[in-house]
C-alpha atoms as a PDB file:
ATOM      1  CA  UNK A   1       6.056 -21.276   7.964  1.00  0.00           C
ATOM      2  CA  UNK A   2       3.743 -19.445   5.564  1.00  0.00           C
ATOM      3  CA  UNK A   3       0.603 -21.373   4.558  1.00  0.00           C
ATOM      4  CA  UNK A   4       0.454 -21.700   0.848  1.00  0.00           C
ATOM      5  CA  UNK A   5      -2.171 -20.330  -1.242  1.00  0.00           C
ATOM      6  CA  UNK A   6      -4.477 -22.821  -3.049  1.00  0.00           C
ATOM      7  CA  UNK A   7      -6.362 -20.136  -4.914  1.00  0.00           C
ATOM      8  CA  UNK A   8      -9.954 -21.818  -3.691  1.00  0.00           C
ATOM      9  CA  UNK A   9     -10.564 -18.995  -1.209  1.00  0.00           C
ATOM     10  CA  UNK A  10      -8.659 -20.243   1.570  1.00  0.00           C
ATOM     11  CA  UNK A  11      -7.187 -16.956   1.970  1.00  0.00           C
ATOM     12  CA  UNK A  12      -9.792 -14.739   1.864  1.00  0.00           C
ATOM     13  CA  UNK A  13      -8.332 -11.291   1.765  1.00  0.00           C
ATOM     14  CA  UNK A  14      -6.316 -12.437  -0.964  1.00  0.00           C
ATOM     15  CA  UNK A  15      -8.992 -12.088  -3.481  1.00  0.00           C
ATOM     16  CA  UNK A  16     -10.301  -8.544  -2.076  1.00  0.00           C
ATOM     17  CA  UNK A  17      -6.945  -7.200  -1.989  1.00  0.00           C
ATOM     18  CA  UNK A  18      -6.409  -8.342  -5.472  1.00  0.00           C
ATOM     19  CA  UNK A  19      -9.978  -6.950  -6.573  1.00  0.00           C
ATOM     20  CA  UNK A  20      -9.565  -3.411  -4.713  1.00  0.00           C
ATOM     21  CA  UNK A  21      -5.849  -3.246  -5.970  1.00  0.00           C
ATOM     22  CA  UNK A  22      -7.982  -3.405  -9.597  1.00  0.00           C
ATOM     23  CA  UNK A  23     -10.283  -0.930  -8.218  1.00  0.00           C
ATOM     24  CA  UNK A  24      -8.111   1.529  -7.763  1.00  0.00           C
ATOM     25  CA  UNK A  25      -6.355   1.740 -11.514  1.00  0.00           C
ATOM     26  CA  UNK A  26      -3.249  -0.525 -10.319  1.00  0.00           C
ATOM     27  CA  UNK A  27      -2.558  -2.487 -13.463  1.00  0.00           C
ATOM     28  CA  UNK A  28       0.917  -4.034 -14.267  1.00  0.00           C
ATOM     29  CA  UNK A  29       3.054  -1.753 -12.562  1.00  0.00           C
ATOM     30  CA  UNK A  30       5.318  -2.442  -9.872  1.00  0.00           C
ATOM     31  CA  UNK A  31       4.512  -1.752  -6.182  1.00  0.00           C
ATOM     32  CA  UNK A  32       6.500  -0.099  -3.035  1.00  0.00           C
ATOM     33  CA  UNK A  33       5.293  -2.069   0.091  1.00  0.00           C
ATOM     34  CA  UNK A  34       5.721   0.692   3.083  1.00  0.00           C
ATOM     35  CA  UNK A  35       6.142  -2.128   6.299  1.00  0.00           C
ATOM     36  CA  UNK A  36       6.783  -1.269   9.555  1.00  0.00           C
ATOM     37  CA  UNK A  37       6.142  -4.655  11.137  1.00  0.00           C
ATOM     38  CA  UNK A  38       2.716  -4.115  12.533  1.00  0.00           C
ATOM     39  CA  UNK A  39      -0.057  -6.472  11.682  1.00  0.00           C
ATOM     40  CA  UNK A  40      -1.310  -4.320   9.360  1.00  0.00           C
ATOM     41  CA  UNK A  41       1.732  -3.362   7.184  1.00  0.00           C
ATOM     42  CA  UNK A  42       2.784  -7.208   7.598  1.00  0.00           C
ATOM     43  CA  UNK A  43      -0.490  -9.029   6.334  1.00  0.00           C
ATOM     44  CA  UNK A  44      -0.010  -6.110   3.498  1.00  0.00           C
ATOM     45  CA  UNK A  45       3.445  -6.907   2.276  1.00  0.00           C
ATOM     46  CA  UNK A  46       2.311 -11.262   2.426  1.00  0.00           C
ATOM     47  CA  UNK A  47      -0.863 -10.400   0.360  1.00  0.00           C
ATOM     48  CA  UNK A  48       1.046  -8.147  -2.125  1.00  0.00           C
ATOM     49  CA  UNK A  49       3.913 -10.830  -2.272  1.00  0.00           C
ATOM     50  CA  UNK A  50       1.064 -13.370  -2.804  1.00  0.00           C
ATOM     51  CA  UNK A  51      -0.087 -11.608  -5.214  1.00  0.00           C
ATOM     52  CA  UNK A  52       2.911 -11.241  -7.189  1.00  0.00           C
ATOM     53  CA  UNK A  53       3.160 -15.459  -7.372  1.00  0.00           C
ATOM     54  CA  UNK A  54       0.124 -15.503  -9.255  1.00  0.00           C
ATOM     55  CA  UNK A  55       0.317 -12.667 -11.432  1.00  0.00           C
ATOM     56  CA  UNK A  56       3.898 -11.417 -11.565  1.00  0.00           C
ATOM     57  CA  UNK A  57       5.210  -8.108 -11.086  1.00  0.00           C
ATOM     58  CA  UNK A  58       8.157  -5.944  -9.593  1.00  0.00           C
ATOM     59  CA  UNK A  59       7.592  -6.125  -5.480  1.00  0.00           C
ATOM     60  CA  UNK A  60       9.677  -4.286  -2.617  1.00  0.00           C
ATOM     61  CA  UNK A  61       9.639  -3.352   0.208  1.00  0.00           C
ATOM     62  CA  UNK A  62      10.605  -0.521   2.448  1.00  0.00           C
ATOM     63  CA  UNK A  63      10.861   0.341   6.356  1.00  0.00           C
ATOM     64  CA  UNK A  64      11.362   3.867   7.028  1.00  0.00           C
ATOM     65  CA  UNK A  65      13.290   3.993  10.397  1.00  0.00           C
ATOM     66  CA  UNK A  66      12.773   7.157  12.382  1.00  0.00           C
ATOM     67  CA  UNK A  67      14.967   5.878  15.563  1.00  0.00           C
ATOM     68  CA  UNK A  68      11.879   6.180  17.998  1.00  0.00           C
ATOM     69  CA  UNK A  69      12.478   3.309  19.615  1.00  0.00           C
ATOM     70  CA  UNK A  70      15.347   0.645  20.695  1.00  0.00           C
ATOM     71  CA  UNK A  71      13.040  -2.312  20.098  1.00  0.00           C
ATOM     72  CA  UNK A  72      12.803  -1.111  16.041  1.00  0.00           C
ATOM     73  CA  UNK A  73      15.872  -2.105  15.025  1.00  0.00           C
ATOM     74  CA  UNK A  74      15.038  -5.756  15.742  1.00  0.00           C
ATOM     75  CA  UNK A  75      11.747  -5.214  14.300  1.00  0.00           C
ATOM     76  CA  UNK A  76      12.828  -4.004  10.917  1.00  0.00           C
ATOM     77  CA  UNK A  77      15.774  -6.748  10.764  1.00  0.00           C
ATOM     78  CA  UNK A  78      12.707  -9.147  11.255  1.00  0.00           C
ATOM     79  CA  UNK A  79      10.917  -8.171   7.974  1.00  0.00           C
ATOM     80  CA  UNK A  80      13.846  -8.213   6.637  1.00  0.00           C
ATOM     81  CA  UNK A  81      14.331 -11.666   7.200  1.00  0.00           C
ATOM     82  CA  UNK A  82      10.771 -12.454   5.860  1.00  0.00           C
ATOM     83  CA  UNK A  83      11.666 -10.823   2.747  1.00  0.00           C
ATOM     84  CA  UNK A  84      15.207 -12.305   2.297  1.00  0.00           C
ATOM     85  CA  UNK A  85      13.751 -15.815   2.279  1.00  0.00           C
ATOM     86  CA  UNK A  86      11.022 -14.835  -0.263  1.00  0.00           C
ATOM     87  CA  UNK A  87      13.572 -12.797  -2.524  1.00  0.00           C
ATOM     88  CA  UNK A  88      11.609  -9.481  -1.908  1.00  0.00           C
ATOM     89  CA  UNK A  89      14.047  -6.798  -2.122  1.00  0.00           C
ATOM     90  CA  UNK A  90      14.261  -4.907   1.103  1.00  0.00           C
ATOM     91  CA  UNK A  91      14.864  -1.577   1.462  1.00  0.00           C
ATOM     92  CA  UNK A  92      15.902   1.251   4.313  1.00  0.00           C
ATOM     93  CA  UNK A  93      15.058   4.596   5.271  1.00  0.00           C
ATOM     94  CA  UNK A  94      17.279   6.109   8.444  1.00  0.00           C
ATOM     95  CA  UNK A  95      15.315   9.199   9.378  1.00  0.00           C
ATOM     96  CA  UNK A  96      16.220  10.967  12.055  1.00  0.00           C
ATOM     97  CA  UNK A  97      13.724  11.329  15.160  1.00  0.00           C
ATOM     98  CA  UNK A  98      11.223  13.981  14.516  1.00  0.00           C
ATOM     99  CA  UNK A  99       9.960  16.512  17.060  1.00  0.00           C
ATOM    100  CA  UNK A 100       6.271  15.826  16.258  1.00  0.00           C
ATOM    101  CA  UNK A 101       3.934  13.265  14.677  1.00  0.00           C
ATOM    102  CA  UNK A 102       3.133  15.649  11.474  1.00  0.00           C
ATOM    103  CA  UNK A 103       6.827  15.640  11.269  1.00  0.00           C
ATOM    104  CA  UNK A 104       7.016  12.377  11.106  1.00  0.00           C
ATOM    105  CA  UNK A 105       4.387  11.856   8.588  1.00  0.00           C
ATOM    106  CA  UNK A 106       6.148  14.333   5.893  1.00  0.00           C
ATOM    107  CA  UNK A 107       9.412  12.991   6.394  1.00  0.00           C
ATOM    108  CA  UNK A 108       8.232   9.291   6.039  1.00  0.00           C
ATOM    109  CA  UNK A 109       6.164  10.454   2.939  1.00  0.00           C
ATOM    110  CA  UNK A 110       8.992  12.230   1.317  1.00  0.00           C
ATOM    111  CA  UNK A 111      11.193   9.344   2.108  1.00  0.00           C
ATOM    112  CA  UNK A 112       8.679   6.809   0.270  1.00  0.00           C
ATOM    113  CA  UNK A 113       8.348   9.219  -2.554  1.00  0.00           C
ATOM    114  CA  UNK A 114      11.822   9.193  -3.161  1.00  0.00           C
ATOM    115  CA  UNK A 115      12.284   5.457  -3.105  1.00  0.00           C
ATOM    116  CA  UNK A 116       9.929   4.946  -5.427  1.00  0.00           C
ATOM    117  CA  UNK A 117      11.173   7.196  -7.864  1.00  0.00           C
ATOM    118  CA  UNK A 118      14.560   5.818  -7.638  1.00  0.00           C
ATOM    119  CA  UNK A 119      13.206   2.050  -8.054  1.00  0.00           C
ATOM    120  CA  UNK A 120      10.794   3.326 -10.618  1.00  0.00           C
ATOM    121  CA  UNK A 121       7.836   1.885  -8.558  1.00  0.00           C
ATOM    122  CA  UNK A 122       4.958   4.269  -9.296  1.00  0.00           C
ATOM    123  CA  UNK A 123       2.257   2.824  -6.731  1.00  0.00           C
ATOM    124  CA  UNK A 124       2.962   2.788  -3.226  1.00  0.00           C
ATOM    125  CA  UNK A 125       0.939   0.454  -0.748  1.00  0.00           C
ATOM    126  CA  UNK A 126       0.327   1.378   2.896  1.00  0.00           C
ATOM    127  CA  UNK A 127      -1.656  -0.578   5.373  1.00  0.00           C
ATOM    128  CA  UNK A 128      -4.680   1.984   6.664  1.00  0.00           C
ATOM    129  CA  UNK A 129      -7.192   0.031   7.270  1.00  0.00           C
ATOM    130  CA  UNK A 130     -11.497   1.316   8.303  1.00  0.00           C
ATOM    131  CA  UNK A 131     -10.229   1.594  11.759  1.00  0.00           C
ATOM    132  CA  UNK A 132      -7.781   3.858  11.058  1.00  0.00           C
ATOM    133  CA  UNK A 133      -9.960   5.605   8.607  1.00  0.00           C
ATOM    134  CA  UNK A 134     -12.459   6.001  11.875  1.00  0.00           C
ATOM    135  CA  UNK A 135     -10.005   7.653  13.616  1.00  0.00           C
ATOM    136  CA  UNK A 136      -8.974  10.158  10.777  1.00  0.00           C
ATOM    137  CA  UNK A 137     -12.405  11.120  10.695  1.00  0.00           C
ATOM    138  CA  UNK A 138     -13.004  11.583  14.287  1.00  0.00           C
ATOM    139  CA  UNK A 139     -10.092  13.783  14.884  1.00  0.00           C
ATOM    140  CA  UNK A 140     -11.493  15.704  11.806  1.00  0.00           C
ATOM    141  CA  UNK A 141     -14.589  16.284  13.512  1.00  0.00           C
ATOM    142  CA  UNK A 142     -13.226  17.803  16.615  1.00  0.00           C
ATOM    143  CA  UNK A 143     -10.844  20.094  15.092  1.00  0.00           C
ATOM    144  CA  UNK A 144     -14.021  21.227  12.870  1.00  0.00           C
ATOM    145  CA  UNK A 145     -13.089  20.078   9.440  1.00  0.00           C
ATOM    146  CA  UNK A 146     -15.650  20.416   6.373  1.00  0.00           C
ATOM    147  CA  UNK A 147     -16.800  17.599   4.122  1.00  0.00           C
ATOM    148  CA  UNK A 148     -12.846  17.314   2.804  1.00  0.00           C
ATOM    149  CA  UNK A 149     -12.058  16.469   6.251  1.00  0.00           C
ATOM    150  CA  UNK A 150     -14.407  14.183   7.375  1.00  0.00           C
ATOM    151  CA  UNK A 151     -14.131  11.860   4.446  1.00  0.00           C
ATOM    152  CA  UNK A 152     -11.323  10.763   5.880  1.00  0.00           C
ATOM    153  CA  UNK A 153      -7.941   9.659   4.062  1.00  0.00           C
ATOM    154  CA  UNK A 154      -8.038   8.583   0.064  1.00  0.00           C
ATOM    155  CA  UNK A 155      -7.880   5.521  -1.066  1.00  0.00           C
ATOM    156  CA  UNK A 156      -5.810   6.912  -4.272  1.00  0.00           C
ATOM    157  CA  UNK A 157      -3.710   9.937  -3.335  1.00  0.00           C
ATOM    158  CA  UNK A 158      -1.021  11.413  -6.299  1.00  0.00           C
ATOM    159  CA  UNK A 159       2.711  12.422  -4.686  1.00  0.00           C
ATOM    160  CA  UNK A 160       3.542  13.884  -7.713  1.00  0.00           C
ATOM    161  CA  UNK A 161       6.086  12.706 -10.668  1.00  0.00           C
ATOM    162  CA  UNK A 162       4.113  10.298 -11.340  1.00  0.00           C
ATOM    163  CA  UNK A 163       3.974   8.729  -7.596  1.00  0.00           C
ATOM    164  CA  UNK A 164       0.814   7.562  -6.175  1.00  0.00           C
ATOM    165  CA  UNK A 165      -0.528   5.658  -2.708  1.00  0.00           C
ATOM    166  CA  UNK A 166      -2.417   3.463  -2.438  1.00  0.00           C
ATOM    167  CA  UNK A 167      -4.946   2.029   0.341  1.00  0.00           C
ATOM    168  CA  UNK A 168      -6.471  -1.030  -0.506  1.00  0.00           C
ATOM    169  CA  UNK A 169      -7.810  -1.736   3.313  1.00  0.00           C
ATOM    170  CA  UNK A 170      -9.797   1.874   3.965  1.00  0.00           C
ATOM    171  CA  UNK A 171     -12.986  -0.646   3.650  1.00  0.00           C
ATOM    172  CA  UNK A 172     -11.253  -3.625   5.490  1.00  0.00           C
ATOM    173  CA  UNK A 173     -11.738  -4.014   9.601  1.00  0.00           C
ATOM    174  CA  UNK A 174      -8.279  -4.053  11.229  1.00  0.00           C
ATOM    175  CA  UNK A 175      -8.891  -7.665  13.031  1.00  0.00           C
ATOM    176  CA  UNK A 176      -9.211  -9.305   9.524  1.00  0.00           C
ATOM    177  CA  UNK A 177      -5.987  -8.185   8.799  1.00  0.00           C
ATOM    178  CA  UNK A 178      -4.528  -9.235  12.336  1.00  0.00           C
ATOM    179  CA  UNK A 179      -5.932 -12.329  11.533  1.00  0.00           C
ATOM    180  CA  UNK A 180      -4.698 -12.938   8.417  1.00  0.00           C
ATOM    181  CA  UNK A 181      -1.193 -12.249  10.134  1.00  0.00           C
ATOM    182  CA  UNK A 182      -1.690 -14.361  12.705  1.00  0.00           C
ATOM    183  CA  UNK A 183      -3.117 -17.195  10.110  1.00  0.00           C
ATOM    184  CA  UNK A 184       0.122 -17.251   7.956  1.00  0.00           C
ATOM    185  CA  UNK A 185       2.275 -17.105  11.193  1.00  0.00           C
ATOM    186  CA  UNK A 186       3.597 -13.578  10.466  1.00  0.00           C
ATOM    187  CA  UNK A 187       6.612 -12.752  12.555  1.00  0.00           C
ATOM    188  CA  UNK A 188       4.637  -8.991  13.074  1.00  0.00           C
ATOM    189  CA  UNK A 189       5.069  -6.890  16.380  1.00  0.00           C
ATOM    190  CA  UNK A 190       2.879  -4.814  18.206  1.00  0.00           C
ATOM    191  CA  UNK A 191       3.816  -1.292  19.164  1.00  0.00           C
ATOM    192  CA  UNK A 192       3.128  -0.267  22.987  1.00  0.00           C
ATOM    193  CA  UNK A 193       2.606   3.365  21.853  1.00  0.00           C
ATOM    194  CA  UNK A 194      -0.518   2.316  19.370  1.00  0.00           C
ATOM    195  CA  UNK A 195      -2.698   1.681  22.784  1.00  0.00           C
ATOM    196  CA  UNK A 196      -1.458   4.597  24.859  1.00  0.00           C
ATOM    197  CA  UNK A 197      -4.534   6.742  25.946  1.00  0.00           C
ATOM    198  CA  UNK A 198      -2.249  10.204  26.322  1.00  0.00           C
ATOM    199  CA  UNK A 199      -1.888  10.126  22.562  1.00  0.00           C
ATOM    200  CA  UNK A 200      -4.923  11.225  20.693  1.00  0.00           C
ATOM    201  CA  UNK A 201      -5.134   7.833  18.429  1.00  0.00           C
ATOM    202  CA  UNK A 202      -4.117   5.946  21.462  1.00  0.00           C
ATOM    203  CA  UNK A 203      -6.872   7.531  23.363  1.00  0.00           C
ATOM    204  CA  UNK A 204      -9.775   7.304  20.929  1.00  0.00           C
ATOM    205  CA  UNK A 205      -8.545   3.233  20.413  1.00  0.00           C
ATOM    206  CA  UNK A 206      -8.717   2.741  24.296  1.00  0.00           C
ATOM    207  CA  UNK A 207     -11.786   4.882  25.609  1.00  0.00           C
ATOM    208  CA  UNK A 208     -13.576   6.840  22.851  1.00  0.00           C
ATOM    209  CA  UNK A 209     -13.874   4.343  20.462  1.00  0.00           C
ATOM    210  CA  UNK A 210     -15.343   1.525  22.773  1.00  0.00           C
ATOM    211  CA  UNK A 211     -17.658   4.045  24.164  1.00  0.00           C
ATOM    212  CA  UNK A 212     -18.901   4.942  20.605  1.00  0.00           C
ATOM    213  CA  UNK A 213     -19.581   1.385  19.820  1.00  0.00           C
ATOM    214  CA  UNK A 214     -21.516   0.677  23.092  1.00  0.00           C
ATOM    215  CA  UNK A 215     -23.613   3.613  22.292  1.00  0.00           C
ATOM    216  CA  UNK A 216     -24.352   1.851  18.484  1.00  0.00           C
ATOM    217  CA  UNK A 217     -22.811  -1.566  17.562  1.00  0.00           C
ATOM    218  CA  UNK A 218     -21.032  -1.122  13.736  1.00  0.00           C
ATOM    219  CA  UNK A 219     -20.484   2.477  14.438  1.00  0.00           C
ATOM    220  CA  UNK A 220     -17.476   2.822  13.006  1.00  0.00           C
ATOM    221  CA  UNK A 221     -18.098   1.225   9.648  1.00  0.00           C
ATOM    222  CA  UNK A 222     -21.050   3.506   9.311  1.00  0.00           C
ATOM    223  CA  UNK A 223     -18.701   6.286   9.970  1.00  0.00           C
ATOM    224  CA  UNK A 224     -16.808   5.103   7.780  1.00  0.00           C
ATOM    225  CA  UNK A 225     -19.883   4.815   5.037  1.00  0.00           C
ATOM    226  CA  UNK A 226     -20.438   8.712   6.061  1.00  0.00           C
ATOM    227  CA  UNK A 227     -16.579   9.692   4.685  1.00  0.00           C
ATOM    228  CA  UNK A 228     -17.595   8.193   1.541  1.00  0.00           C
ATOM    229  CA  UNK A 229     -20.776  10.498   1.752  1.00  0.00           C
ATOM    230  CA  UNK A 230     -18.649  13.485   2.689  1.00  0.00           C
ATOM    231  CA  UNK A 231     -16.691  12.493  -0.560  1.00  0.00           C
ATOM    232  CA  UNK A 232     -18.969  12.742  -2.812  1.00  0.00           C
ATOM    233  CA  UNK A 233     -20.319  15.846  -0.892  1.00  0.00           C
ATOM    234  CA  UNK A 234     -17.038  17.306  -1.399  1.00  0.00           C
ATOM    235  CA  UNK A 235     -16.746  17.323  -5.339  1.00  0.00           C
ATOM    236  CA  UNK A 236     -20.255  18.424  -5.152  1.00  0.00           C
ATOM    237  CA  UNK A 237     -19.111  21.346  -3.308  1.00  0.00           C
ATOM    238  CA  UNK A 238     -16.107  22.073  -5.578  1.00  0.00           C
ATOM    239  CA  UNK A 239     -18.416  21.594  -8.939  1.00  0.00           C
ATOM    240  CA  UNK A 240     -20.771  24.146  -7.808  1.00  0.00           C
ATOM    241  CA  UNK A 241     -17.828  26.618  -6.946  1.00  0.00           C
ATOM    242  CA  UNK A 242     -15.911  26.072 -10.069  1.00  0.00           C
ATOM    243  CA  UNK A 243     -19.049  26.850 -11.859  1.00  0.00           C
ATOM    244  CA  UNK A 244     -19.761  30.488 -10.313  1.00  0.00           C
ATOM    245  CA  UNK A 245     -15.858  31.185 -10.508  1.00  0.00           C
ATOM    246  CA  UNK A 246     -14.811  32.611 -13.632  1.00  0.00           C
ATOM    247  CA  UNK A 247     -11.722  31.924 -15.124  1.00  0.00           C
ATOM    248  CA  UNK A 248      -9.949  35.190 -14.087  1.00  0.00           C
ATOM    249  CA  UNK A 249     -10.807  34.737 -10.522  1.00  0.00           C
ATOM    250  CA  UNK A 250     -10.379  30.570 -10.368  1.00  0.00           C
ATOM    251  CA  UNK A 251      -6.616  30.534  -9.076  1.00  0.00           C
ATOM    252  CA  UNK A 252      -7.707  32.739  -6.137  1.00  0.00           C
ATOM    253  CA  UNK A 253     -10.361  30.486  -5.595  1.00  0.00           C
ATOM    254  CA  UNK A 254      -8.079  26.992  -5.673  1.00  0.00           C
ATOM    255  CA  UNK A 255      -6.615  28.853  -2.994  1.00  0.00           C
ATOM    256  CA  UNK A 256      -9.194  29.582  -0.800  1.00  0.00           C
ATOM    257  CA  UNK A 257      -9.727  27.715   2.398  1.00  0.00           C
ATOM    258  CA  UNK A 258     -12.883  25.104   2.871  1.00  0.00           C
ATOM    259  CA  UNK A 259     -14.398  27.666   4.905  1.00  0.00           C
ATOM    260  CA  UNK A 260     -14.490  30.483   2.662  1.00  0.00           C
ATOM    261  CA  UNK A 261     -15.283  28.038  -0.024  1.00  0.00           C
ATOM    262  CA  UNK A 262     -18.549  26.780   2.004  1.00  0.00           C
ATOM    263  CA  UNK A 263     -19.179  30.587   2.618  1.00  0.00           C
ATOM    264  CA  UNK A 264     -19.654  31.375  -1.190  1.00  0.00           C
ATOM    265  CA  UNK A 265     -22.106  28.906  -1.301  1.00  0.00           C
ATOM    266  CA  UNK A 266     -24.059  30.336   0.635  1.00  0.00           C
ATOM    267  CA  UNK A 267     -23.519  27.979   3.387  1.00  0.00           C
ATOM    268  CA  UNK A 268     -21.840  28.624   7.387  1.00  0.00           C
ATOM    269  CA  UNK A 269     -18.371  29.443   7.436  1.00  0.00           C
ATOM    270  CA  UNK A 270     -17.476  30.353  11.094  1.00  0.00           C
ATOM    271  CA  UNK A 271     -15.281  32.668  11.882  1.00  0.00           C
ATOM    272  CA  UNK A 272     -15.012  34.547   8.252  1.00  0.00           C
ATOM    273  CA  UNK A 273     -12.667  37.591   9.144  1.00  0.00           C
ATOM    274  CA  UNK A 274     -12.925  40.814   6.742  1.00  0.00           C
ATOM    275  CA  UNK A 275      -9.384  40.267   5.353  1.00  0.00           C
ATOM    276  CA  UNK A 276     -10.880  36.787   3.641  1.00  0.00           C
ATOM    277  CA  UNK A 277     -13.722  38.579   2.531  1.00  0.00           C
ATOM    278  CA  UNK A 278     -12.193  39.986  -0.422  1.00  0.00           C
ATOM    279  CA  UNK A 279     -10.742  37.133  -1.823  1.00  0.00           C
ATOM    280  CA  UNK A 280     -13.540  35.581  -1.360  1.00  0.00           C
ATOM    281  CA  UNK A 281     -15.650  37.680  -2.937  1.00  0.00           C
ATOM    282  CA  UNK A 282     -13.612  37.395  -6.218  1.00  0.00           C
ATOM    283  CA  UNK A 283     -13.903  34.086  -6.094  1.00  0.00           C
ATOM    284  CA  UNK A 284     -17.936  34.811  -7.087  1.00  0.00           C
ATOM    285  CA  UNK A 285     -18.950  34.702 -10.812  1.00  0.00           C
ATOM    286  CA  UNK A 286     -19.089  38.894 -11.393  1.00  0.00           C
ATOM    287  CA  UNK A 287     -22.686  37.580 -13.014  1.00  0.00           C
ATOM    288  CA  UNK A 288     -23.920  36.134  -9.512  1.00  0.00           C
ATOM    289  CA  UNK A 289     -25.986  39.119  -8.201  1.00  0.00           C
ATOM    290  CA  UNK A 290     -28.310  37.822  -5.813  1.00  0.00           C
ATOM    291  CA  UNK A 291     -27.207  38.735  -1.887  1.00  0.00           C
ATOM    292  CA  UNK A 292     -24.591  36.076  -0.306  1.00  0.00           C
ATOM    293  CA  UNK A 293     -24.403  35.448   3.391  1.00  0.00           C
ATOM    294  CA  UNK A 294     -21.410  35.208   5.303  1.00  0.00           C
ATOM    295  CA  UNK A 295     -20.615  34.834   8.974  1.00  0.00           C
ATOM    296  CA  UNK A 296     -18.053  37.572  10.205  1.00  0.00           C
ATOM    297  CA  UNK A 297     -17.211  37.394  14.103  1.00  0.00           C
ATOM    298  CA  UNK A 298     -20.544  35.501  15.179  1.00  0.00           C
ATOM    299  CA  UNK A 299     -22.779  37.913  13.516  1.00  0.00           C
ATOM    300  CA  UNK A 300     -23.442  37.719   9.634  1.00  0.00           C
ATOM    301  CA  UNK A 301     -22.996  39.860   6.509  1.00  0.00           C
ATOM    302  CA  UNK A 302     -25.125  40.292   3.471  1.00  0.00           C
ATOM    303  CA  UNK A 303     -23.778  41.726   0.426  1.00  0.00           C
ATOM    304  CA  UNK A 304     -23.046  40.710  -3.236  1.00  0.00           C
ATOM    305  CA  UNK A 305     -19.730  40.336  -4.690  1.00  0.00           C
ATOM    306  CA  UNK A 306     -19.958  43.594  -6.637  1.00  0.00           C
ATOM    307  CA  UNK A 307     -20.660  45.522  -3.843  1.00  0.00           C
ATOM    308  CA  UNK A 308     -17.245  44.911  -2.012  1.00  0.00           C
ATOM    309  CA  UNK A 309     -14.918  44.525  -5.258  1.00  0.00           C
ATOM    310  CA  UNK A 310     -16.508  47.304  -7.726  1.00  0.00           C
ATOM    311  CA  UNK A 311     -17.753  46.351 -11.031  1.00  0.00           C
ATOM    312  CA  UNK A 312     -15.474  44.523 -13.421  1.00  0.00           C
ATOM    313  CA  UNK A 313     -13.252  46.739 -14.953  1.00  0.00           C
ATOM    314  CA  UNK A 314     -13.247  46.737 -18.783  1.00  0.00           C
END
C-alpha cells in the first residue's frame, strides 16, 4: 500500500520534484511518464502521480517494450497494475529488439515522441538521475568529447513539434530515489544487466565508479558540478563563434563539428584534416586577420582565413 502524502515534508522528494519540475518551464501542461519498472522510473511515475493529487493535471504513462528480455513482460504488466488502481492511463510501445544500445535509444525516443504527440502531452519525464549523469560524462571523457560532451545529458532537451524531455533528477543521487521506492512499497524490479561489468555502464557502476570514489569521497557529484561548468563553457564557446561568423558563412558553421569549432578559437582541435580546413576557415569573420592555429596530423598550421579561401568576392 502506498503511504499517503501529508504535505508536511514527509515525502521529501516530493517537494524537489515539484520545485525542479517549476524549474524547468513545466507549467500546466500535461506530462508523459516514460517507466520501465526500475526504481528510478517507478519513484518517478509515484512522485508525478503525487503530484497530480495536489495540483491537477493530465498524467500517463508509457513502457516502451523492446522484447529484450522474458522477465519484461511481467514487469510492464506490474506497472500496469500500479497505474490501473490509481486511474493513470497506461500506455504500450512493442518495439522490436534492436541490434545495439544506440538503437535502442532512437527507437525508444521516437516511440515516446510519437505518443506524446498523439496524447497531446508536450513534456515528457524520464528518470536520469546524477548517477547516471556521472556515467554520461565519463564515457564522454574517454571517447574525447569537448565541453558539449562532458556536460553530460540536459535537463530540458526539445524533440521537436513542440515535444520536450524532461529530467527533473540530473541533481538527485540514485539511492534517494531507490529509497523513496522502497518507502512507498513500490512494486519496482531490478534489471540483472544494469550491474554487468562487460557492458560499459555496467562496468563503470561495478569497478570504475567505486574506485573513483575511494580515490575522493563525493566524486561524482562534483563531476557532476563540472557538467554544469562545461555547460556554461559550452554557450561560451558558441557565443564567441557566432560572433566572428558572419551571416553568409553561419550555416556552414552550425555545421561544423566541436572540434573544428574549438579550432577557430584558437584553441586544440586534434586531428584537424585539410579537407575540414576549408570549411572551417569560412566559418571565420572575413574581418578576423590576425594568424589562427590549427592542429593538422600532430603538427600545427598557422594561417588566416583569407589566406586559404581568397578575399571576399564582391
Amino acid at each position: 500500500m502506498t503511504k499517503r502524502d501529508d504535505k508536511s515534508g514527509r515525502i521529501p522528494l516530493l517537494g524537489s520534484f515539484e520545485a525542479r519540475m517549476r524549474r524547468l518551464g513545466s507549467n500546466n501542461e500535461g506530462w508523459l511518464v516514460a517507466v520501465s519498472g526500475g526504481p528510478d522510473s517507478f519513484a518517478l511515475l509515484d512522485l508525478a502521480f503525487r503530484s497530480t493529487q495536489r495540483t491537477p493535471r493530465s498524467l500517463q504513462a508509457i513502457t516502451v517494450q523492446h522484447h529484450l528480455r522474458p522477465e519484461a513482460e511481467d514487469e510492464l504488466r506490474t506497472v500496469q497494475r500500479w497505474c490501473n488502481e490509481r486511474e493513470v492511463p497506461h500506455l504500450r510501445h512493442d518495439l522490436a529488439a534492436p541490434p545495439t544500445p544506440a538503437a535502442a535509444r532512437r527507437a525508444r525516443y521516437e516511440a515516446l515522441r510519437t505518443a506524446a504527440l498523439q496524447h497531446g502531452l508536450p513534456s515528457i519525464l524520464l528518470g536520469h538521475h546524477a548517477d547516471d549523469q556521472v556515467e554520461s560524462i565519463l564515457l564522454a571523457l574517454v571517447r574525447g568529447a569537448g565541453p558539449r560532451g562532458l556536460a553530460g545529458m540536459k535537463d530540458r532537451r526539445s524533440l521537436g513539434q513542440g515535444v520536450q524531455i524532461l529530467r527533473p533528477f540530473l541533481e538527485t543521487p540514485g539511492h534517494a530515489l531507490r529509497s523513496h521506492a522502497e518507502e512507498q512499497n513500490l512494486p519496482f524490479h531490478d534489471e540483472p544487466g544494469n550491474l554487468d561489468p562487460k557492458n560499459a555502464r555496467g562496468r563503470i557502476r561495478t569497478v570504475i565508479r567505486p574506485e573513483l570514489e575511494a580515490l575522493r569521497d563525493g566524486c561524482g557529484m562534483a563531476m557532476v558540478n563540472n557538467g554544469a561548468l562545461m555547460r556554461a563553457a559550452d554557450r561560451a564557446l558558441h557565443a564567441r563563434a557566432n560572433h566572428l561568423a558572419n551571416n553568409t558563412d553561419r550555416k556552414i558553421w552550425s555545421a561544423a563539428s566541436e572540434g573544428l569549432r574549438l579550432a577557430a578559437l584558437g584553441l586544440r582541435a586534434p586531428n584537424t584534416t585539410n579537407v575540414q580546413l576549408r570549411p572551417l576557415c569560412l566559418a571565420i569573420a572575413d574581418e578576423e586577420k590576425r594568424p589562427r592555429i590549427f592542429a593538422v596530423h600532430g603538427g600545427v598550421m598557422e594561417l588566416t582565413s583569407r589566406e586559404l579561401v581568397g578575399p571576399k568576392v564582391t
